[in-house]
N, C-alpha and C. Protein backbone atom coordinates (compact mmCIF):
# COMPACT_ATOMS: atom_id res chain seq x y z
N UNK A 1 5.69 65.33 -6.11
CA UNK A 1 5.77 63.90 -5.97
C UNK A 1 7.07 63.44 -6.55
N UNK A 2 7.38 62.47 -5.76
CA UNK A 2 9.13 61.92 -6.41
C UNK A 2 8.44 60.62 -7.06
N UNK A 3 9.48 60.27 -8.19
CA UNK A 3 8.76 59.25 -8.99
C UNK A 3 10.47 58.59 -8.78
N UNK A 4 10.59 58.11 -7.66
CA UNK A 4 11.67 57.00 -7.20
C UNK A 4 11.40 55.88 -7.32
N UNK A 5 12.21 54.96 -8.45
CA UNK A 5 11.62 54.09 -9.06
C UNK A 5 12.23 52.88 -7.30
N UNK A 6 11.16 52.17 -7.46
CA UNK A 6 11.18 50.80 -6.05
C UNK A 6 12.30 49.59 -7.06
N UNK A 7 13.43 49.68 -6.30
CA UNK A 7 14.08 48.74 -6.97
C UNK A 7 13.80 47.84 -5.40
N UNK A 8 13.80 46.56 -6.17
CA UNK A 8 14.02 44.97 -5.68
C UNK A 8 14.99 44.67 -5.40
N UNK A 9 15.93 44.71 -3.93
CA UNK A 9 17.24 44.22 -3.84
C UNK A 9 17.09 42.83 -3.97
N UNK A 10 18.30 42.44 -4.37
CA UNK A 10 18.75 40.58 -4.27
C UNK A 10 18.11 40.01 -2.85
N UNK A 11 17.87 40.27 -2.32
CA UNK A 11 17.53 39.89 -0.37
C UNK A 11 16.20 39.47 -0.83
N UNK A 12 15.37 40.87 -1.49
CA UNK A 12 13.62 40.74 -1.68
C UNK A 12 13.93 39.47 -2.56
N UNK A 13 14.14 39.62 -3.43
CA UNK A 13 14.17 38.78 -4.51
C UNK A 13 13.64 37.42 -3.99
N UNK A 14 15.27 37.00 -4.01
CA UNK A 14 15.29 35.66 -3.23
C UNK A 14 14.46 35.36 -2.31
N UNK A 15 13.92 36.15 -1.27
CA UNK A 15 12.89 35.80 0.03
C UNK A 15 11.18 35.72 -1.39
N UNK A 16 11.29 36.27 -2.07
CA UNK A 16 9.66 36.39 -2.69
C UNK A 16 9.59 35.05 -3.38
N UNK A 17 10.67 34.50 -4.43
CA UNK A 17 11.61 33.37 -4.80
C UNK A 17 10.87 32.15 -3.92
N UNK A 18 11.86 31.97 -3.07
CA UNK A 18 12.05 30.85 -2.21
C UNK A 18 10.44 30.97 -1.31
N UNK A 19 9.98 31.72 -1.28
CA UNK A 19 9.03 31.49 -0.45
C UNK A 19 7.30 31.38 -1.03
N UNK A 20 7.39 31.49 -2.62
CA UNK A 20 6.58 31.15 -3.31
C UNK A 20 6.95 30.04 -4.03
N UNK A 21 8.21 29.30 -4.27
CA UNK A 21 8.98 28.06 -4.72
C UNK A 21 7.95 27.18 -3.34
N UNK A 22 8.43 27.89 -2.00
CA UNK A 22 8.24 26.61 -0.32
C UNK A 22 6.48 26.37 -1.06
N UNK A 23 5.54 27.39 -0.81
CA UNK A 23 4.13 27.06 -1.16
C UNK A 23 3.70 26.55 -1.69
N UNK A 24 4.42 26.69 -3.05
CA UNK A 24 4.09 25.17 -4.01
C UNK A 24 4.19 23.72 -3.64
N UNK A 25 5.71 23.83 -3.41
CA UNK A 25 5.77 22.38 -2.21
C UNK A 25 4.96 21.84 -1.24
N UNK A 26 4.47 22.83 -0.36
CA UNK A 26 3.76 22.68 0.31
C UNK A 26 2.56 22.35 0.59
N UNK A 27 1.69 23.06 -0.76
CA UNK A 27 0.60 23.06 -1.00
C UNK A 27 0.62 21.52 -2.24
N UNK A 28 1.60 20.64 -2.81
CA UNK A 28 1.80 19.88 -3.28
C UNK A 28 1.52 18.86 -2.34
N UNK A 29 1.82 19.13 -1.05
CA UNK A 29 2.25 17.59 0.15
C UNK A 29 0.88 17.76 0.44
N UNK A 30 0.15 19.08 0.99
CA UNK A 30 -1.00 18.78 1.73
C UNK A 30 -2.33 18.42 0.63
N UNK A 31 -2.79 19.31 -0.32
CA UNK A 31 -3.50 18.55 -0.93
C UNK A 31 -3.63 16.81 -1.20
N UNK A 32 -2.79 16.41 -1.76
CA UNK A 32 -3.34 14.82 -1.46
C UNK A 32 -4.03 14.50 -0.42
N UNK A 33 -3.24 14.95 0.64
CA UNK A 33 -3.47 14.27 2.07
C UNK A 33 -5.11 14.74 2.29
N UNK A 34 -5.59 16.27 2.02
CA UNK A 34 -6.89 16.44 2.33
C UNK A 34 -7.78 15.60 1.75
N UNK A 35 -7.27 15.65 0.33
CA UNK A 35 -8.32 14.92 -0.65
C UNK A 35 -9.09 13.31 0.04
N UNK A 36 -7.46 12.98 0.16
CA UNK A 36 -7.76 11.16 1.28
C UNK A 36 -8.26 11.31 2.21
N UNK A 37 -8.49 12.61 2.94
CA UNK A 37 -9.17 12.72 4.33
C UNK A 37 -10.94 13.16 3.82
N UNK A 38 -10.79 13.68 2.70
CA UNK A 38 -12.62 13.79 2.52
C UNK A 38 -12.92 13.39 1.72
N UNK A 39 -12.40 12.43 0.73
CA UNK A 39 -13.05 11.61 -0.33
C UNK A 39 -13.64 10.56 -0.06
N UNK A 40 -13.39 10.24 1.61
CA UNK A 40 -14.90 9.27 1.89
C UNK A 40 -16.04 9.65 1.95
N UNK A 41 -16.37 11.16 2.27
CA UNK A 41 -17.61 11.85 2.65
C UNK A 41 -18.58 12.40 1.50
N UNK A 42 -17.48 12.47 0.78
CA UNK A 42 -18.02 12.64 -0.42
C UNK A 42 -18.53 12.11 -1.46
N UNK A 43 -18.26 10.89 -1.60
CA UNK A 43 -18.59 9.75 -2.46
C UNK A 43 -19.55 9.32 -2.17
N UNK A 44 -20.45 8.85 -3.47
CA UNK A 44 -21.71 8.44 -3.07
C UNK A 44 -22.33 7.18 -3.11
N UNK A 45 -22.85 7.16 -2.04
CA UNK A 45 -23.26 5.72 -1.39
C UNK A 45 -24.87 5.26 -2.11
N UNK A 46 -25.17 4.28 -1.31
CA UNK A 46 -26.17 3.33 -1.97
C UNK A 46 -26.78 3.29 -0.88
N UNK A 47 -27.00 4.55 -0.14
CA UNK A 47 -28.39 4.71 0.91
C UNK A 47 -29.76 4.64 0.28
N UNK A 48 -30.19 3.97 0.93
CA UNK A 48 -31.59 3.38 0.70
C UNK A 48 -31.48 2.40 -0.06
N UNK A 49 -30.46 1.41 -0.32
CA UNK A 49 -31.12 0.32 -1.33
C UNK A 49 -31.16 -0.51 -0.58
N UNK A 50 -32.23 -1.14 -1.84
CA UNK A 50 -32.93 -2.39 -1.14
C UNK A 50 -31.86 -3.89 -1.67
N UNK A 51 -32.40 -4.81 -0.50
CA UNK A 51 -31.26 -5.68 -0.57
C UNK A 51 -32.45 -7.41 -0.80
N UNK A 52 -32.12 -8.09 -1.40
CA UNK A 52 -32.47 -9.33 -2.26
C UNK A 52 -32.58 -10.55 -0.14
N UNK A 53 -33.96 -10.26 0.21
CA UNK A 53 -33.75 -11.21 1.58
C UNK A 53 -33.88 -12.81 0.99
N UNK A 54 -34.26 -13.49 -0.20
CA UNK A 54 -34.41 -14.62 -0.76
C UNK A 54 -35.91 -15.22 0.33
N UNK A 55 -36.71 -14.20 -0.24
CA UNK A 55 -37.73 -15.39 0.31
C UNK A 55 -38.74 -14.91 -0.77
N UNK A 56 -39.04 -15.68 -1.31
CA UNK A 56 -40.36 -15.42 -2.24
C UNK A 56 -41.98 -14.96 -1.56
N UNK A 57 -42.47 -14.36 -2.39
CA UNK A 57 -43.80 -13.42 -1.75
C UNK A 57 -44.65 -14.74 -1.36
N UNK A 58 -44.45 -15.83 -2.89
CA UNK A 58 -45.57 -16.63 -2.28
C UNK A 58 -45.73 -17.68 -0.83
N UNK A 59 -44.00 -17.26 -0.68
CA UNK A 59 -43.97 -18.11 0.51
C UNK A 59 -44.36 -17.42 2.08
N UNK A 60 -44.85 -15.91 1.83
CA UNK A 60 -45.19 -15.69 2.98
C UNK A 60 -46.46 -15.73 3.27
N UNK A 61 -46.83 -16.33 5.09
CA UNK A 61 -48.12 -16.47 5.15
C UNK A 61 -48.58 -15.50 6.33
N UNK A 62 -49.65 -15.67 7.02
CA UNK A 62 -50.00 -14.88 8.02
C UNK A 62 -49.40 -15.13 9.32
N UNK A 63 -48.21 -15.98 9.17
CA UNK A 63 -47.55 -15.97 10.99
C UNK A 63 -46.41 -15.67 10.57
N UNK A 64 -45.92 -14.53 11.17
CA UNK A 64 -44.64 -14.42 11.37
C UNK A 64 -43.47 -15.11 11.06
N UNK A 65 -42.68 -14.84 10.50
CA UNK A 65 -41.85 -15.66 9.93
C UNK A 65 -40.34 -15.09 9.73
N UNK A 66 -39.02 -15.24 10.95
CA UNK A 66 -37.82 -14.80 10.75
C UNK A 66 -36.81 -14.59 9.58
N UNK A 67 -36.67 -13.46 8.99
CA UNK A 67 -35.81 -13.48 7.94
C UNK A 67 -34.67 -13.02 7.97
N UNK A 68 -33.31 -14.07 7.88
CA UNK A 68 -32.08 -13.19 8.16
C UNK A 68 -31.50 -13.04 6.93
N UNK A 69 -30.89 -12.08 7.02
CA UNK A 69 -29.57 -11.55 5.44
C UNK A 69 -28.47 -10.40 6.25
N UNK A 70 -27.64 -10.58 5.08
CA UNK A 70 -26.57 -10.12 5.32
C UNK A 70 -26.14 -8.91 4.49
N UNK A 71 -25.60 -7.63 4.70
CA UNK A 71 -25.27 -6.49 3.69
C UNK A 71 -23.97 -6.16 3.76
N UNK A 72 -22.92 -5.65 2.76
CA UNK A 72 -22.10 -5.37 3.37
C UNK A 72 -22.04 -3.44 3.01
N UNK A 73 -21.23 -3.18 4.03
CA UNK A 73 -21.48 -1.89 4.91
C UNK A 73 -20.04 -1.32 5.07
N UNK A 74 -19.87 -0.18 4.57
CA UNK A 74 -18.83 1.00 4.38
C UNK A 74 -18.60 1.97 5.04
N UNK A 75 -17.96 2.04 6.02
CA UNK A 75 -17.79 2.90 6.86
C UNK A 75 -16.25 3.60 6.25
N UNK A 76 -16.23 4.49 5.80
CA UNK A 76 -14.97 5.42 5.42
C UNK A 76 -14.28 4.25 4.81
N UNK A 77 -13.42 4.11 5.27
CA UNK A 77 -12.07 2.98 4.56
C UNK A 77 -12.57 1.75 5.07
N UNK A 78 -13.70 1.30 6.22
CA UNK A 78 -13.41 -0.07 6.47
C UNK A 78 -15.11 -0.27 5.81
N UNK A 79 -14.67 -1.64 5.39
CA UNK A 79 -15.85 -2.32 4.72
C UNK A 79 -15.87 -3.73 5.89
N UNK A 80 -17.63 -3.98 6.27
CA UNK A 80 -17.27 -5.14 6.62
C UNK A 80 -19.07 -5.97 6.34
N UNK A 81 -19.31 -6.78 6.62
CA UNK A 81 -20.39 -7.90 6.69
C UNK A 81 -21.69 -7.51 8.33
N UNK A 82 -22.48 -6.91 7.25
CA UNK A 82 -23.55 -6.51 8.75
C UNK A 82 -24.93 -7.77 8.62
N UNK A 83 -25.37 -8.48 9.80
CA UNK A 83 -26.63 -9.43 9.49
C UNK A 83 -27.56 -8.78 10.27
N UNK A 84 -28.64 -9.15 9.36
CA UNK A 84 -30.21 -7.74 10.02
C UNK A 84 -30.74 -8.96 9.62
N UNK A 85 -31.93 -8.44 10.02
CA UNK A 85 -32.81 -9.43 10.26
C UNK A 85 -34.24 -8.80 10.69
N UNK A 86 -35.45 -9.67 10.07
CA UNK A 86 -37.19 -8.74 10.25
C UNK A 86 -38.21 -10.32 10.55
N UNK A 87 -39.01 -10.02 11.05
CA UNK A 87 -40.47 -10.63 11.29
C UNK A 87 -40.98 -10.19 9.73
N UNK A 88 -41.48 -11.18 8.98
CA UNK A 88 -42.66 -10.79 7.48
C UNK A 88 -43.23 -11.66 7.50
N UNK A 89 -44.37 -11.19 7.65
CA UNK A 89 -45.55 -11.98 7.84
C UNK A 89 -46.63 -10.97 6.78
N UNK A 90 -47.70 -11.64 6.13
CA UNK A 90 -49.24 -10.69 5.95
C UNK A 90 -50.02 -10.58 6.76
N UNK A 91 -50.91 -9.12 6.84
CA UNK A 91 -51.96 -8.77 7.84
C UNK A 91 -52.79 -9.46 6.73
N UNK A 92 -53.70 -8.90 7.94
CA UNK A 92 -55.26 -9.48 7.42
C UNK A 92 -55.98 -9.22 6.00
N UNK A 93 -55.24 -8.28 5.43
CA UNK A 93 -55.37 -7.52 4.18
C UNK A 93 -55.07 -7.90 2.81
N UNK A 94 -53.38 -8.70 3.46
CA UNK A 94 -52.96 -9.86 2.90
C UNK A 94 -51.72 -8.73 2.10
N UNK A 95 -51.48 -7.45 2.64
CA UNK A 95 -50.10 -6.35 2.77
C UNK A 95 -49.30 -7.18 4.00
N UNK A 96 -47.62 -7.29 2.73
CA UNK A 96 -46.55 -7.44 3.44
C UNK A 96 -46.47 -6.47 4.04
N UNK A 97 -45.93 -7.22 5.86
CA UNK A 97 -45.61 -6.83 6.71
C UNK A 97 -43.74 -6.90 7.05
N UNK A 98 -43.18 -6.11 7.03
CA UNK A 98 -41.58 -6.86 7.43
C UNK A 98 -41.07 -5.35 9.12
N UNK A 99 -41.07 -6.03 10.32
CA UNK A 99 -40.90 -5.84 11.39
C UNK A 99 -39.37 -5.72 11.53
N UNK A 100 -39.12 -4.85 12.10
CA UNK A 100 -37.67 -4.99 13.13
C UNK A 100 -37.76 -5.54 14.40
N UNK A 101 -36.89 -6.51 14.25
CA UNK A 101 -37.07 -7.51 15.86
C UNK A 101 -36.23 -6.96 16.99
N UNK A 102 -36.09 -5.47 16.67
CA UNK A 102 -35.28 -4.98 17.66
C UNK A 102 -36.49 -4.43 18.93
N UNK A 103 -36.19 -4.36 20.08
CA UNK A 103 -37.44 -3.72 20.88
C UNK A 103 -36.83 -2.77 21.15
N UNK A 104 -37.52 -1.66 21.39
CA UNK A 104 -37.11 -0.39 21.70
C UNK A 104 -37.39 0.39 23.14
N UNK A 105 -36.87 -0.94 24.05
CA UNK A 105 -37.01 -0.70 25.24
C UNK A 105 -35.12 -0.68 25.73
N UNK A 106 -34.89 -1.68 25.47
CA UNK A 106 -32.73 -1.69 25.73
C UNK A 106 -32.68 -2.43 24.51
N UNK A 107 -33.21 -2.59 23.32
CA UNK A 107 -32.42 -3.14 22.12
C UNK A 107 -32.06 -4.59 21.82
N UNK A 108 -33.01 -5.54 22.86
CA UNK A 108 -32.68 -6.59 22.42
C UNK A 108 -33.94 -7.26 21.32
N UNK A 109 -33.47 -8.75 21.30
CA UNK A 109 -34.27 -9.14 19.95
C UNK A 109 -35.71 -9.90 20.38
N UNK A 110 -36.43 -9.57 19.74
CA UNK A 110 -38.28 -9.85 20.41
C UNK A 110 -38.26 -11.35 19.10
N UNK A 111 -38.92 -11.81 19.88
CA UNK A 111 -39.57 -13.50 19.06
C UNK A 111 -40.75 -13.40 18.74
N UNK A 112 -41.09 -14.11 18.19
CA UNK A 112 -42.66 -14.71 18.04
C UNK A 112 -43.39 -15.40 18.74
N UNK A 113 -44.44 -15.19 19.59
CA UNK A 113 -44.39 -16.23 20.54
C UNK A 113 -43.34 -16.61 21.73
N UNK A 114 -42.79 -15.90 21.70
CA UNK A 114 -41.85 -16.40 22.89
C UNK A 114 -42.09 -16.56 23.83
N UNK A 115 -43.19 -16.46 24.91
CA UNK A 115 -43.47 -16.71 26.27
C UNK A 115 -44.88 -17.48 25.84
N UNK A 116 -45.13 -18.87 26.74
CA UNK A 116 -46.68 -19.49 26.33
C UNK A 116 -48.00 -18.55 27.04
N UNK A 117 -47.53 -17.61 27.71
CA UNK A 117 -48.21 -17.17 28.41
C UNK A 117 -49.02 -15.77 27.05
N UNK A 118 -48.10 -15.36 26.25
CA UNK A 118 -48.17 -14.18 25.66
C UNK A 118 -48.60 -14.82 23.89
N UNK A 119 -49.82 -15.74 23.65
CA UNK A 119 -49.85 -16.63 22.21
C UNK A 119 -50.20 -14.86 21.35
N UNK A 120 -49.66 -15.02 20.02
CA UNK A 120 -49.61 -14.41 19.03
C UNK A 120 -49.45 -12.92 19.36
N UNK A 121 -48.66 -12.39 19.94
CA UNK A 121 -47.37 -11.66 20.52
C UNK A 121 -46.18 -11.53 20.41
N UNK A 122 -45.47 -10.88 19.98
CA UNK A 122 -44.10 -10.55 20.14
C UNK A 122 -43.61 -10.26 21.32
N UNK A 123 -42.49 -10.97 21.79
CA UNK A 123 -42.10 -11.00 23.32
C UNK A 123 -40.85 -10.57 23.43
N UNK A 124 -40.46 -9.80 24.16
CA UNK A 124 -38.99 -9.70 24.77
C UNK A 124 -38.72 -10.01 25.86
N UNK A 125 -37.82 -10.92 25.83
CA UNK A 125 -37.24 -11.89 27.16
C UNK A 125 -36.39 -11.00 28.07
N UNK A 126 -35.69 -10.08 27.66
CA UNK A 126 -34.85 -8.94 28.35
C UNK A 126 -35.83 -8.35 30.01
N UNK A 127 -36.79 -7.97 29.50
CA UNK A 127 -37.80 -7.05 30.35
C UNK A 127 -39.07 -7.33 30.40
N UNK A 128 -39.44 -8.19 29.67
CA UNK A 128 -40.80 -8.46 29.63
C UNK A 128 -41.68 -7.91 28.68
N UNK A 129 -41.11 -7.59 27.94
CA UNK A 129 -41.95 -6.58 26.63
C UNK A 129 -42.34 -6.93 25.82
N UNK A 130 -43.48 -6.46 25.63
CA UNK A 130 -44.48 -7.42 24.31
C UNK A 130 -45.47 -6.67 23.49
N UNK A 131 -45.31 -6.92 22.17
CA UNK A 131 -45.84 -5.97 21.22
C UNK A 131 -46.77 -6.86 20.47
N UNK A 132 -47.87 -6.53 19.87
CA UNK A 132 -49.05 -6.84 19.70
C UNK A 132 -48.72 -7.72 17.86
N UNK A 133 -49.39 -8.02 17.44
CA UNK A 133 -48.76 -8.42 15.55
C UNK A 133 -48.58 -7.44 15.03
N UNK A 134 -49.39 -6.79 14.99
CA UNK A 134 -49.11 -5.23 14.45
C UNK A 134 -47.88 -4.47 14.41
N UNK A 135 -46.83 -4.62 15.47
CA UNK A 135 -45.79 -4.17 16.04
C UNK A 135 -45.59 -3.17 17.36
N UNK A 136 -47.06 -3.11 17.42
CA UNK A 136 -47.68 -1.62 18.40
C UNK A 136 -47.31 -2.51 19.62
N UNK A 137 -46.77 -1.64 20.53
CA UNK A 137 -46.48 -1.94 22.28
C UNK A 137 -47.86 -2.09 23.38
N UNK A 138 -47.73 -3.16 23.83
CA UNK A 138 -48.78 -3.45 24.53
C UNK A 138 -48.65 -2.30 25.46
N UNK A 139 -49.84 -1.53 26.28
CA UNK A 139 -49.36 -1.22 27.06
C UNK A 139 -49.51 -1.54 28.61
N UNK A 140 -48.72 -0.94 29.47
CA UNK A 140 -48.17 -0.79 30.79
C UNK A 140 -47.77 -2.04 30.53
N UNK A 141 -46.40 -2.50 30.00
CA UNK A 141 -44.87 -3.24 29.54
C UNK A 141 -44.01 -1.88 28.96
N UNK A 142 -42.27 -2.80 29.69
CA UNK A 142 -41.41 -2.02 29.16
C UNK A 142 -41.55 -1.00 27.52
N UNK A 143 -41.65 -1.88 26.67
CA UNK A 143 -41.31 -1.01 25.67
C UNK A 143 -42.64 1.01 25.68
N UNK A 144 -41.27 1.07 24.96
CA UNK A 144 -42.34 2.86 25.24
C UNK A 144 -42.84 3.06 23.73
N UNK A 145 -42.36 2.43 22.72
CA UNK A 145 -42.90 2.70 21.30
C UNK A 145 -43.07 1.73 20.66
N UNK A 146 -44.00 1.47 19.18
CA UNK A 146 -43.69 0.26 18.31
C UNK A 146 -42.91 0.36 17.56
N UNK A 147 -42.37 -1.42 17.56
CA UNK A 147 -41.70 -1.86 16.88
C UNK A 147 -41.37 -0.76 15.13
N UNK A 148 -39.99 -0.95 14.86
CA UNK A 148 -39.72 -0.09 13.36
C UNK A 148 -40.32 -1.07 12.44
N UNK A 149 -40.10 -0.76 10.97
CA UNK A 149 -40.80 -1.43 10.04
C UNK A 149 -39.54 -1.29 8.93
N UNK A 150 -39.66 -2.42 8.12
CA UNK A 150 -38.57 -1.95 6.84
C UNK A 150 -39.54 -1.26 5.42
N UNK A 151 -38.44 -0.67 5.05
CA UNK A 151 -39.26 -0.25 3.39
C UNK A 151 -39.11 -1.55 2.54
N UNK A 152 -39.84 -1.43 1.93
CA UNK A 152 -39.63 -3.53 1.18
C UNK A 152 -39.91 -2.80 -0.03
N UNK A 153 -40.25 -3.89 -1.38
CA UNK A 153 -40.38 -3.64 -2.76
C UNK A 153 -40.53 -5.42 -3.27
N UNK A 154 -41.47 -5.37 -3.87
CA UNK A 154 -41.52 -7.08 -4.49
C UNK A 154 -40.84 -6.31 -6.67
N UNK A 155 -39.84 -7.82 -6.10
CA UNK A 155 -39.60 -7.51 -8.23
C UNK A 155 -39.27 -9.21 -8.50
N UNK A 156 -39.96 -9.49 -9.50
CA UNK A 156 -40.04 -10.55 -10.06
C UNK A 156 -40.33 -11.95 -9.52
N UNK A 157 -41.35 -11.21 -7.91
CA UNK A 157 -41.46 -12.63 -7.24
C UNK A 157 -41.29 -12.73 -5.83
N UNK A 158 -40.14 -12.00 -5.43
CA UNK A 158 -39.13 -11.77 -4.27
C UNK A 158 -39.37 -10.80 -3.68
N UNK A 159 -39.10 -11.01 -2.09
CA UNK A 159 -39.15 -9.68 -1.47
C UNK A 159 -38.08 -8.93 -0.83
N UNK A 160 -37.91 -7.81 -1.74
CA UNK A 160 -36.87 -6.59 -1.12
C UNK A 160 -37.16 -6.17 0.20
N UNK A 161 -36.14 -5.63 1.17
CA UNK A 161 -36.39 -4.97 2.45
C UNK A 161 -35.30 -4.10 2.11
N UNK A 162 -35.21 -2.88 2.85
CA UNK A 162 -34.46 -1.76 2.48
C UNK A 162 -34.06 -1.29 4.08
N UNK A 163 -34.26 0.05 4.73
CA UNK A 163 -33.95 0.39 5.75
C UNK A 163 -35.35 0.62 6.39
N UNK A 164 -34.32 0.44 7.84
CA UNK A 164 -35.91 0.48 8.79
C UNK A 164 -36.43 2.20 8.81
N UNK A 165 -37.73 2.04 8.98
CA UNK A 165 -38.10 3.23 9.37
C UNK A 165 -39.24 3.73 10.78
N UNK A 166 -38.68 4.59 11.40
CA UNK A 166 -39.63 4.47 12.75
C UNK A 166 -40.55 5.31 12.60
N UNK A 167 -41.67 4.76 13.86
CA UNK A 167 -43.12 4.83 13.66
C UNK A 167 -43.20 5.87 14.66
């Protein structure tokens, strides 16, 4: 065996040099940039909270009753102002009820009563769709499922609604 010692010419040098000097640089420019590209995904949000609709428990009765509010809503870098909105009414039980007035036939918004023909019904003017108090879909009408429901919470009086959840 020859024990020829590996000398490093000036050429290696400099190329091992300069090209572990470039990586640093390099790896200097791109990190930030990733970090800003996934530090929205990563950060943690306030899924599932419940949001303050200002209507007091005692003010709800057994008819239906429109509640609008407003949240605001974070999408990566843009923040903006979302308005939702539920039917809360009590069943017969005298358990808050809070409805999504969305129908889940093309997505438009169902009333109370809205047609004289359809009394104590939820109606959609879009197609003709009409869901029972309950939220349940009448059937043979458009809609194919019932109405969603929100998660709610009463604290000190007031009633919380949170996100809808389907049935």
């Amino acid at each position: 065996m020859s024990e020829e010692r590996q000398r490093v010419s000036r050429r290696q040098f400099l190329n091992y040099t300069l090209t572990g000097v470039g990586g640093f640089m390099a790896a200097g420019m791109i990190v930030p940039m990733l970090r800003m590209a996934v530090d929205p995904v990563l950060k943690a949000t306030d899924s599932g909270g419940f949001t303050n609709v200002k209507l007091a428990v005692d003010d709800i009765t057994t008819t239906p009753k429109r509640v609008d509010w407003t949240i605001d809503q974070v999408d990566a870098w843009y923040e903006s102002e979302v308005s939702k909105s539920a039917w809360v009414f009590k069943d017969d039980k005298g358990k808050i009820v809070a409805l999504s007035p969305i129908c889940k036939h093309l997505g438009c918004v169902v009333t109370w009563e809205g047609d004289d023909k359809f009394k104590n019904e939820f109606y959609c003017p879009c197609h003709g769709g009409r869901y029972y108090k309950d939220g349940t879909n009448v059937p043979h009408t458009p809609p194919n499922a019932p109405l969603d429901y929100y998660e709610q919470k009463v604290k000190d009086g007031m009633l919380y609604l949170g996100n809808t959840i389907e049935r």
